[in-house]
N, C-alpha and C. Protein backbone atom coordinates (compact mmCIF):
# COMPACT_ATOMS: atom_id res chain seq x y z
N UNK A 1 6.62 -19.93 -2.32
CA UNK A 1 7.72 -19.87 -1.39
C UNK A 1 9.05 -19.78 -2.12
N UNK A 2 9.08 -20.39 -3.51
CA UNK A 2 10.43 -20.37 -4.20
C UNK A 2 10.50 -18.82 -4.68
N UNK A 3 9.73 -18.23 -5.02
CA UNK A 3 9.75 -16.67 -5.57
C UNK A 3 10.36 -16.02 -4.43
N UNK A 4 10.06 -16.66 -2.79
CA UNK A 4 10.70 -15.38 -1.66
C UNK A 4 12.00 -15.93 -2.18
N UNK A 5 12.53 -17.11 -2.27
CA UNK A 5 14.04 -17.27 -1.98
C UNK A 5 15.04 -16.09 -3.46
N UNK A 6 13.99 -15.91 -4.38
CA UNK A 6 14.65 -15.57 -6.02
C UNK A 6 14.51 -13.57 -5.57
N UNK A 7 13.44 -13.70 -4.88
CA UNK A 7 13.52 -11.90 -4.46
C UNK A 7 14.96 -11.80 -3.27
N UNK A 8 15.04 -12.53 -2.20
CA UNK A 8 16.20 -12.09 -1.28
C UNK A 8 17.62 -11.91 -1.86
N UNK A 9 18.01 -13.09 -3.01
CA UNK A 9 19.38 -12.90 -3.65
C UNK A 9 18.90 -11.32 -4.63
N UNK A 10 20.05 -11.13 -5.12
CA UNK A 10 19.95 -9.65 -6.06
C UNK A 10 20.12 -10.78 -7.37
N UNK A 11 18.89 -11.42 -7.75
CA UNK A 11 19.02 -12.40 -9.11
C UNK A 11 18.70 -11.40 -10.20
N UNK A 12 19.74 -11.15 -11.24
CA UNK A 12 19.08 -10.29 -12.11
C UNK A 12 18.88 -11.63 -13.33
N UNK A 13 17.49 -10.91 -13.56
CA UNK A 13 16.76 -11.84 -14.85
C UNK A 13 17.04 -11.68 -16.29
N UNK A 14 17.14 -12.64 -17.16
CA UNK A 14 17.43 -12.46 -18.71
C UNK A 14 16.32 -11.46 -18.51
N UNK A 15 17.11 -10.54 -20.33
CA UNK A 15 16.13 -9.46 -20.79
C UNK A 15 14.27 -9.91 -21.07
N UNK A 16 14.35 -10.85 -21.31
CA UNK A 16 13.03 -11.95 -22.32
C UNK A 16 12.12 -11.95 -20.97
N UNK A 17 12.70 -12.08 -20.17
CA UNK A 17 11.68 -12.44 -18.57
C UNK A 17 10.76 -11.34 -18.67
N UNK A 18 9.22 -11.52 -18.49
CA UNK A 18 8.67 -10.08 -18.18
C UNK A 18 7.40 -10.68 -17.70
N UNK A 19 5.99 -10.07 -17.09
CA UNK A 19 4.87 -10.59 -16.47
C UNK A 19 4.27 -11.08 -16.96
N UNK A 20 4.01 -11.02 -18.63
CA UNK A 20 3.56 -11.47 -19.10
C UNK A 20 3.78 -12.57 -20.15
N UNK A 21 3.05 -14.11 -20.02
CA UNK A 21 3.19 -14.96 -20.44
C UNK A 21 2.14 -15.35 -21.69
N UNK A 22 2.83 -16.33 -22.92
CA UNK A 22 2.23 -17.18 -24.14
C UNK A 22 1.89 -18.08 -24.03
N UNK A 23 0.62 -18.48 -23.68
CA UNK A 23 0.95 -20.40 -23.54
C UNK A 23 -0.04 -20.78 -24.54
N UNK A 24 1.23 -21.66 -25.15
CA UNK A 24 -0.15 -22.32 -25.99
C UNK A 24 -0.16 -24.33 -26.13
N UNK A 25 -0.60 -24.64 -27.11
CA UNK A 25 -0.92 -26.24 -26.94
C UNK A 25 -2.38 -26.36 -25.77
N UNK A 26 -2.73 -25.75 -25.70
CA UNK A 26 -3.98 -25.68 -24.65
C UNK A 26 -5.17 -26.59 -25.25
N UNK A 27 -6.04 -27.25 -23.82
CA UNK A 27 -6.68 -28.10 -24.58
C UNK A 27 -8.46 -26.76 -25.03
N UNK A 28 -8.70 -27.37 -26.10
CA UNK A 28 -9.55 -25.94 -27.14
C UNK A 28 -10.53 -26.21 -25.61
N UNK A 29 -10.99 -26.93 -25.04
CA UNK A 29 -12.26 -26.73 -24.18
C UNK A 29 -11.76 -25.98 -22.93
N UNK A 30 -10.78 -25.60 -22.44
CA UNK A 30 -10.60 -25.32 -20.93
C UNK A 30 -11.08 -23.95 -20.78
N UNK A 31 -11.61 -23.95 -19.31
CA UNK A 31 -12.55 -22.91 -19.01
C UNK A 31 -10.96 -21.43 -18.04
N UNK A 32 -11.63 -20.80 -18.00
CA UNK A 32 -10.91 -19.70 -17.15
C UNK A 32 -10.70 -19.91 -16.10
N UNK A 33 -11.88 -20.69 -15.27
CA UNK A 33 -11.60 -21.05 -13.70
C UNK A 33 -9.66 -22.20 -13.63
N UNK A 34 -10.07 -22.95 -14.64
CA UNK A 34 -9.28 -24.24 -14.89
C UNK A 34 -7.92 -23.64 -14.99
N UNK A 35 -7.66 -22.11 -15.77
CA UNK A 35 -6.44 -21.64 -16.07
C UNK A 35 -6.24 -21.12 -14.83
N UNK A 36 -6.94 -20.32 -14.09
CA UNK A 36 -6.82 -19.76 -12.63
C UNK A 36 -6.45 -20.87 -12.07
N UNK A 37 -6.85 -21.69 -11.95
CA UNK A 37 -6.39 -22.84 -10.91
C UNK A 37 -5.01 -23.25 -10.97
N UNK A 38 -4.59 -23.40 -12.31
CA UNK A 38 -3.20 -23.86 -12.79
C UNK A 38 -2.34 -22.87 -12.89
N UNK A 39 -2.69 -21.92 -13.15
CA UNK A 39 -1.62 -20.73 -13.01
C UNK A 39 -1.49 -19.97 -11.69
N UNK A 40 -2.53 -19.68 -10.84
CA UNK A 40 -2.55 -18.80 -9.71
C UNK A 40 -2.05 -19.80 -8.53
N UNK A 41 -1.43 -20.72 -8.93
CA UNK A 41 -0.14 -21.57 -7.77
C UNK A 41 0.64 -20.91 -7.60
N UNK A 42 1.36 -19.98 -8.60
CA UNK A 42 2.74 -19.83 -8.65
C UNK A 42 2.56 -18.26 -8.20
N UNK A 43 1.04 -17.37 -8.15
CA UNK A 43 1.55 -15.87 -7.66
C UNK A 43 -0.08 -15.50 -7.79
N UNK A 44 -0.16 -13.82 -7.89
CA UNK A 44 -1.37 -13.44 -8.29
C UNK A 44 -1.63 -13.11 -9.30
N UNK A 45 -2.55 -13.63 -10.07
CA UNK A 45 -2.55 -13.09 -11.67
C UNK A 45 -3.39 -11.95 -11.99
N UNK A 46 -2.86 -10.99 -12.88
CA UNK A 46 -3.62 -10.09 -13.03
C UNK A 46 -4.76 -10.02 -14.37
N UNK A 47 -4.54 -10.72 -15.11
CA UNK A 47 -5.31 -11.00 -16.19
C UNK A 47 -4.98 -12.68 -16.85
N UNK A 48 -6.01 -13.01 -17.57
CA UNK A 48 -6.02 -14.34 -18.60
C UNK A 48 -6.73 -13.84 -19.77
N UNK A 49 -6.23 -14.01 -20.62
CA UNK A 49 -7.35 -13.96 -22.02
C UNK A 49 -6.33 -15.50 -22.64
N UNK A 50 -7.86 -15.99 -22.94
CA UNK A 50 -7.95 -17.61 -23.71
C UNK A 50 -8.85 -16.85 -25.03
N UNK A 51 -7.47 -17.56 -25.90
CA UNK A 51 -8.40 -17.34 -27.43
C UNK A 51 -9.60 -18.03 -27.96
N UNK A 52 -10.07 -17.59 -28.78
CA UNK A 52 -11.45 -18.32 -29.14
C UNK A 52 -11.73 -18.15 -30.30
N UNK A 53 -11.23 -17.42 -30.90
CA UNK A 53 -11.04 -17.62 -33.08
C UNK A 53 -10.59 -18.56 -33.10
N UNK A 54 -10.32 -19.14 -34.92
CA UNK A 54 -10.02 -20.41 -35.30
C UNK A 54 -8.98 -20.45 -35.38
N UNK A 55 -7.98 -19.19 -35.12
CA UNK A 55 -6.54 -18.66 -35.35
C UNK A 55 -5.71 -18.67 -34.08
N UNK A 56 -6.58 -18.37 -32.67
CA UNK A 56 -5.71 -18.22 -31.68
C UNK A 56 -6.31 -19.22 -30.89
N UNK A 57 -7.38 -20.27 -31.25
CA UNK A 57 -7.78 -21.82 -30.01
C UNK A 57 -6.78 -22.38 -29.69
N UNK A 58 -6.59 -22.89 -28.43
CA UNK A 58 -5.34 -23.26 -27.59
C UNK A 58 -4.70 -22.44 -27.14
N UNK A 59 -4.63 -21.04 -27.36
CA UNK A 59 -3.43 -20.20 -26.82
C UNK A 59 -4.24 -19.80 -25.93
N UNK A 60 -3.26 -18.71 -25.07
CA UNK A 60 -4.06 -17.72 -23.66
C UNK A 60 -2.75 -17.13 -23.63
N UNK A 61 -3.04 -15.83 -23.19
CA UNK A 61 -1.98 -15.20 -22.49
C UNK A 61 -2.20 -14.68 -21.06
N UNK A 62 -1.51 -15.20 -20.02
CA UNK A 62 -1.29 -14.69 -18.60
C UNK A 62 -0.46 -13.94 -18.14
N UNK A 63 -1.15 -12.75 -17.54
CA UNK A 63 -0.51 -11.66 -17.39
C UNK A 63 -0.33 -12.24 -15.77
N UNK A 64 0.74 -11.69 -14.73
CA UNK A 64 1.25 -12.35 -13.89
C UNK A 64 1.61 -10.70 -13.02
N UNK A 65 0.96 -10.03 -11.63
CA UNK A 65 1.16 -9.11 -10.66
C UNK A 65 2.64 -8.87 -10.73
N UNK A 66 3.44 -9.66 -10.27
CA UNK A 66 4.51 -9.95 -10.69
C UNK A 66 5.31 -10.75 -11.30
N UNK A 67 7.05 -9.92 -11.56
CA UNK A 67 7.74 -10.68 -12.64
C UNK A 67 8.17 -11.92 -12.03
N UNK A 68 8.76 -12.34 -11.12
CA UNK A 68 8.97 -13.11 -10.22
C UNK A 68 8.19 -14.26 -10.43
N UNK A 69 7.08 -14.11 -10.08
CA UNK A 69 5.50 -15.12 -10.18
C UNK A 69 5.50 -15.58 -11.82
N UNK A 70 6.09 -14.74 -12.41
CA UNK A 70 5.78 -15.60 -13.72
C UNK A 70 7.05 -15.96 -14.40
N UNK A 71 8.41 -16.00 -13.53
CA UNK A 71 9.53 -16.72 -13.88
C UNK A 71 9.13 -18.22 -13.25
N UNK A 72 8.42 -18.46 -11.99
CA UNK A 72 8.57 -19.34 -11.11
C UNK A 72 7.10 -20.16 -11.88
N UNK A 73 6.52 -19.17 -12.54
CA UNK A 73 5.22 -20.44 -13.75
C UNK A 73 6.15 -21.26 -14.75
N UNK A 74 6.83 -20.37 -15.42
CA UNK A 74 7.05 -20.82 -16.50
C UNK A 74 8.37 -21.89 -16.52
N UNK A 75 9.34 -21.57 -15.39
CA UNK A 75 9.94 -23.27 -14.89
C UNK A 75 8.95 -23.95 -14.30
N UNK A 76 7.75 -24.23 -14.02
CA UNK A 76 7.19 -25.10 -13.52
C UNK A 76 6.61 -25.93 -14.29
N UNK A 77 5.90 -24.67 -15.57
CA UNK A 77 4.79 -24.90 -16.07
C UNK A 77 4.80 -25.45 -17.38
N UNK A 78 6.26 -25.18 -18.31
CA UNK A 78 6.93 -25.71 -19.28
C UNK A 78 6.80 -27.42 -19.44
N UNK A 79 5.74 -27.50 -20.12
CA UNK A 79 5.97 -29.23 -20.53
C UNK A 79 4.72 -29.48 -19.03
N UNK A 80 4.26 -29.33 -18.69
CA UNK A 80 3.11 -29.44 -17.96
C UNK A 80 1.81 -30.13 -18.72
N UNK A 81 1.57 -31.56 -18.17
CA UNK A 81 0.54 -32.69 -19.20
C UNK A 81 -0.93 -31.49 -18.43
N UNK A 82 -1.71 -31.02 -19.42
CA UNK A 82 -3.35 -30.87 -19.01
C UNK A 82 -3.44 -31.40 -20.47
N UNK A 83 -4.77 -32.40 -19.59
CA UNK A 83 -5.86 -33.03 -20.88
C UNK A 83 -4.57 -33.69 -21.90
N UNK A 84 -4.19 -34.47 -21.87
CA UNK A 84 -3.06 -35.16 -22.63
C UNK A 84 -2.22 -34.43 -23.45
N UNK A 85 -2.41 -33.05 -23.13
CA UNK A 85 -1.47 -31.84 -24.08
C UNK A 85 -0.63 -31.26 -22.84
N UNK A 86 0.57 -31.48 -23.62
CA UNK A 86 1.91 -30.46 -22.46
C UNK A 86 2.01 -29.16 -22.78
N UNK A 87 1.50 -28.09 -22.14
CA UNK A 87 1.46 -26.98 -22.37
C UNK A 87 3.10 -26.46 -22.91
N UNK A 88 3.04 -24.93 -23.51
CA UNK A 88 4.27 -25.28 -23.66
C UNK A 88 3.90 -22.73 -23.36
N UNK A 89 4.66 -22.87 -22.18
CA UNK A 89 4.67 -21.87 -21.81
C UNK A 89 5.93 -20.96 -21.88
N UNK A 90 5.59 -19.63 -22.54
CA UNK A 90 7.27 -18.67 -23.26
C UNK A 90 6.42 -17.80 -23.07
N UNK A 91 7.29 -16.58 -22.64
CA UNK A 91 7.45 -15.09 -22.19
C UNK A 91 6.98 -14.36 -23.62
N UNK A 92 5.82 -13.96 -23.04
CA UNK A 92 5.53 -12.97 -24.12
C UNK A 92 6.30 -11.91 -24.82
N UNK A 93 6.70 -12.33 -25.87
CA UNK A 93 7.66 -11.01 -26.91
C UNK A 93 6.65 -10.12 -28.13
N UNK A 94 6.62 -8.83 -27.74
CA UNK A 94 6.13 -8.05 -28.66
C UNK A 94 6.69 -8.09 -29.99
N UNK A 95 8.27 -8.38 -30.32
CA UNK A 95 8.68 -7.72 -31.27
C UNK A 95 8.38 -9.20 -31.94
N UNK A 96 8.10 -10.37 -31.19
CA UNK A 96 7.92 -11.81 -32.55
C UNK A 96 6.56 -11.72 -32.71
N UNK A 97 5.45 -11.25 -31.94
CA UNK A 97 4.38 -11.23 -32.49
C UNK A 97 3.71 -10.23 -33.27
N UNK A 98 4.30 -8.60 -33.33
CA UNK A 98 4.09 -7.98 -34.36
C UNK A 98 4.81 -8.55 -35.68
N UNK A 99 5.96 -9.38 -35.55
CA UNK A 99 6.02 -9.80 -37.11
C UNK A 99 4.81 -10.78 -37.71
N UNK A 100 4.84 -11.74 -36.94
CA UNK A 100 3.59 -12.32 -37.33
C UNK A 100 2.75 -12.00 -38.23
N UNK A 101 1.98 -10.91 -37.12
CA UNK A 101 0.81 -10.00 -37.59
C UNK A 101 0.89 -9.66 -39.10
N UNK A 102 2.55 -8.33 -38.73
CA UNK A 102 3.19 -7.78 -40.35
C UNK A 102 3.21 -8.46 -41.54
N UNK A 103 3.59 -10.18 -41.24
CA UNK A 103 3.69 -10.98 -42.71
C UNK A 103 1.69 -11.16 -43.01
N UNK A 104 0.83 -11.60 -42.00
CA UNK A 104 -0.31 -11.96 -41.98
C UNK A 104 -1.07 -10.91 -43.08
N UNK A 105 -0.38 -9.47 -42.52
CA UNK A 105 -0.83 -8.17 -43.14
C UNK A 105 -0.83 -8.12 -44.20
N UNK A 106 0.49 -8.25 -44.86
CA UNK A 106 1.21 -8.26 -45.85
C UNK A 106 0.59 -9.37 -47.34
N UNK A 107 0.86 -10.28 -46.38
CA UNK A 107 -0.01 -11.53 -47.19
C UNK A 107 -1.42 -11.18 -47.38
N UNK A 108 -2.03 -10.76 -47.00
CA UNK A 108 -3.47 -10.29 -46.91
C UNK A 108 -3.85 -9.21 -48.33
N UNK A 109 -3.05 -8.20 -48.02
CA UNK A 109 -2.38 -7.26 -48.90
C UNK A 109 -2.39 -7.48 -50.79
N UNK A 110 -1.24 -8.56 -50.41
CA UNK A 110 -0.59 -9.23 -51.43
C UNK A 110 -2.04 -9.85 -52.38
N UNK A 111 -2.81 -10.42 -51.75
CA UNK A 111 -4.29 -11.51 -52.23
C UNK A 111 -4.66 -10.53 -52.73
N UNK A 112 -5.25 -9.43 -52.04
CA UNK A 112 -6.13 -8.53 -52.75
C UNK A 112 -5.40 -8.05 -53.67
N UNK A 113 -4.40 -7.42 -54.14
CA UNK A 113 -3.65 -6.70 -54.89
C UNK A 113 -3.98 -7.69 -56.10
N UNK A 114 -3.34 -9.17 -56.17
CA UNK A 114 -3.52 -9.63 -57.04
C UNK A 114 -5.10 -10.20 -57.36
N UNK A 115 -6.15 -9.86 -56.68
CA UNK A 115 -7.57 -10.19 -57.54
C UNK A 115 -7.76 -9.14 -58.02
N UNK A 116 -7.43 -7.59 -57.43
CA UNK A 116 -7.86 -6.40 -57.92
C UNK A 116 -7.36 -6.88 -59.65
N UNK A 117 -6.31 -6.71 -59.72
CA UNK A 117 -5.19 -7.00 -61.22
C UNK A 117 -5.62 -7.85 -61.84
N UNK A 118 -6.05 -8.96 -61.52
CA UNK A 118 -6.37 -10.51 -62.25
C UNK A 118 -4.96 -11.26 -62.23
N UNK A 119 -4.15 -11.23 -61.34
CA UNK A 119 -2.97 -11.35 -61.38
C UNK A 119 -3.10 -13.16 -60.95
N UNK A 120 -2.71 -14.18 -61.28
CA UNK A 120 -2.87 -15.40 -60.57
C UNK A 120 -1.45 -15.63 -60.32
N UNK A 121 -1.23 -16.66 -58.71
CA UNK A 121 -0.26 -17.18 -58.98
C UNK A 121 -0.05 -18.66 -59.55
N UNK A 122 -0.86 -19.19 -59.78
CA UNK A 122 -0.36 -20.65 -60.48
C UNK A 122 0.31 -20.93 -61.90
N UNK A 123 0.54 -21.70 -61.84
CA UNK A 123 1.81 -22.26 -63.36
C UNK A 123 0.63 -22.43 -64.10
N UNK A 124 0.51 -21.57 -65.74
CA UNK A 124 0.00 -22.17 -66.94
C UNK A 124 0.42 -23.09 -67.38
C-alpha cells in the first residue's frame, strides 16, 4: 500500500535505485520459500538466486517486477533480524561488482604468472 502512495506523487528516485537487489548476511541454511516469504511482502518478485559456493553463502540477489517494490524492500528490509543475522539489503550495482570480479581475475592471474616463473613472494 506504501508503493501506491510513492507511484501517485511524481517521486523521482536516486540514480542507485533499480529492481534489482544484494542482500547479504543471510543465514547459510535459508530455503527459497523462506526468501519468498520475506521478500514478496513488499511486491512481486521476479527472480531469487541464493548463493551456494563457499564464496557467495549468505548472499541472494532479488530481482523485484518492479522498481517501486524494491525501494519499499529495501527501507523495510535494511537491518531486518532473520535467524539472529540482520540482513543487510543494497541495490544491486554492476559497476562495484565487476570490480570485484576484475581484482579476483587479476589476482588469479598474478598466482599463476608467478608459479609459471618460480617467482615467490615471501622475504628471504
Amino acid at each position: 500500500m506504501a508503493t501506491i502512495s510513492l507511484r501517485k506523487g511524481n517521486t523521482r528516485l536516486p540514480p542507485e535505485v533499480n529492481r534489482v537487489l544484494y542482500v547479504r548476511n543471510l543465514p547459510f541454511n535459508i530455503s527459497s520459500e523462506e526468501m519468498y516469504d520475506i521478500f514478496g511482502k513488499y511486491g512481486a518478485i521476479r527472480q531469487i538466486r541464493i548463493g551456494t559456493n563457499k564464496d557467495t553463502r549468505g548472499t541472494a540477489f532479488v530481482v523485484y517486477e518492479d522498481i517501486y517494490d524494491a525501494k519499499t524492500a529495501v527501507d523495510h528490509l535494511s537491518g531486518f533480524n532473520v535467524a539472529n543475522r540482520y540482513l543487510i539489503v543494497l541495490y544491486y550495482q554492476q559497476a562495484k561488482m565487476s570490480k570485484k570480479f576484475d581484482q579476483k581475475k587479476k589476482e588469479d592471474e598474478l598466482a599463476k604468472m608467478q608459479e609459471k616463473y618460480g617467482v615467490s613472494t615471501k622475504d628471504k
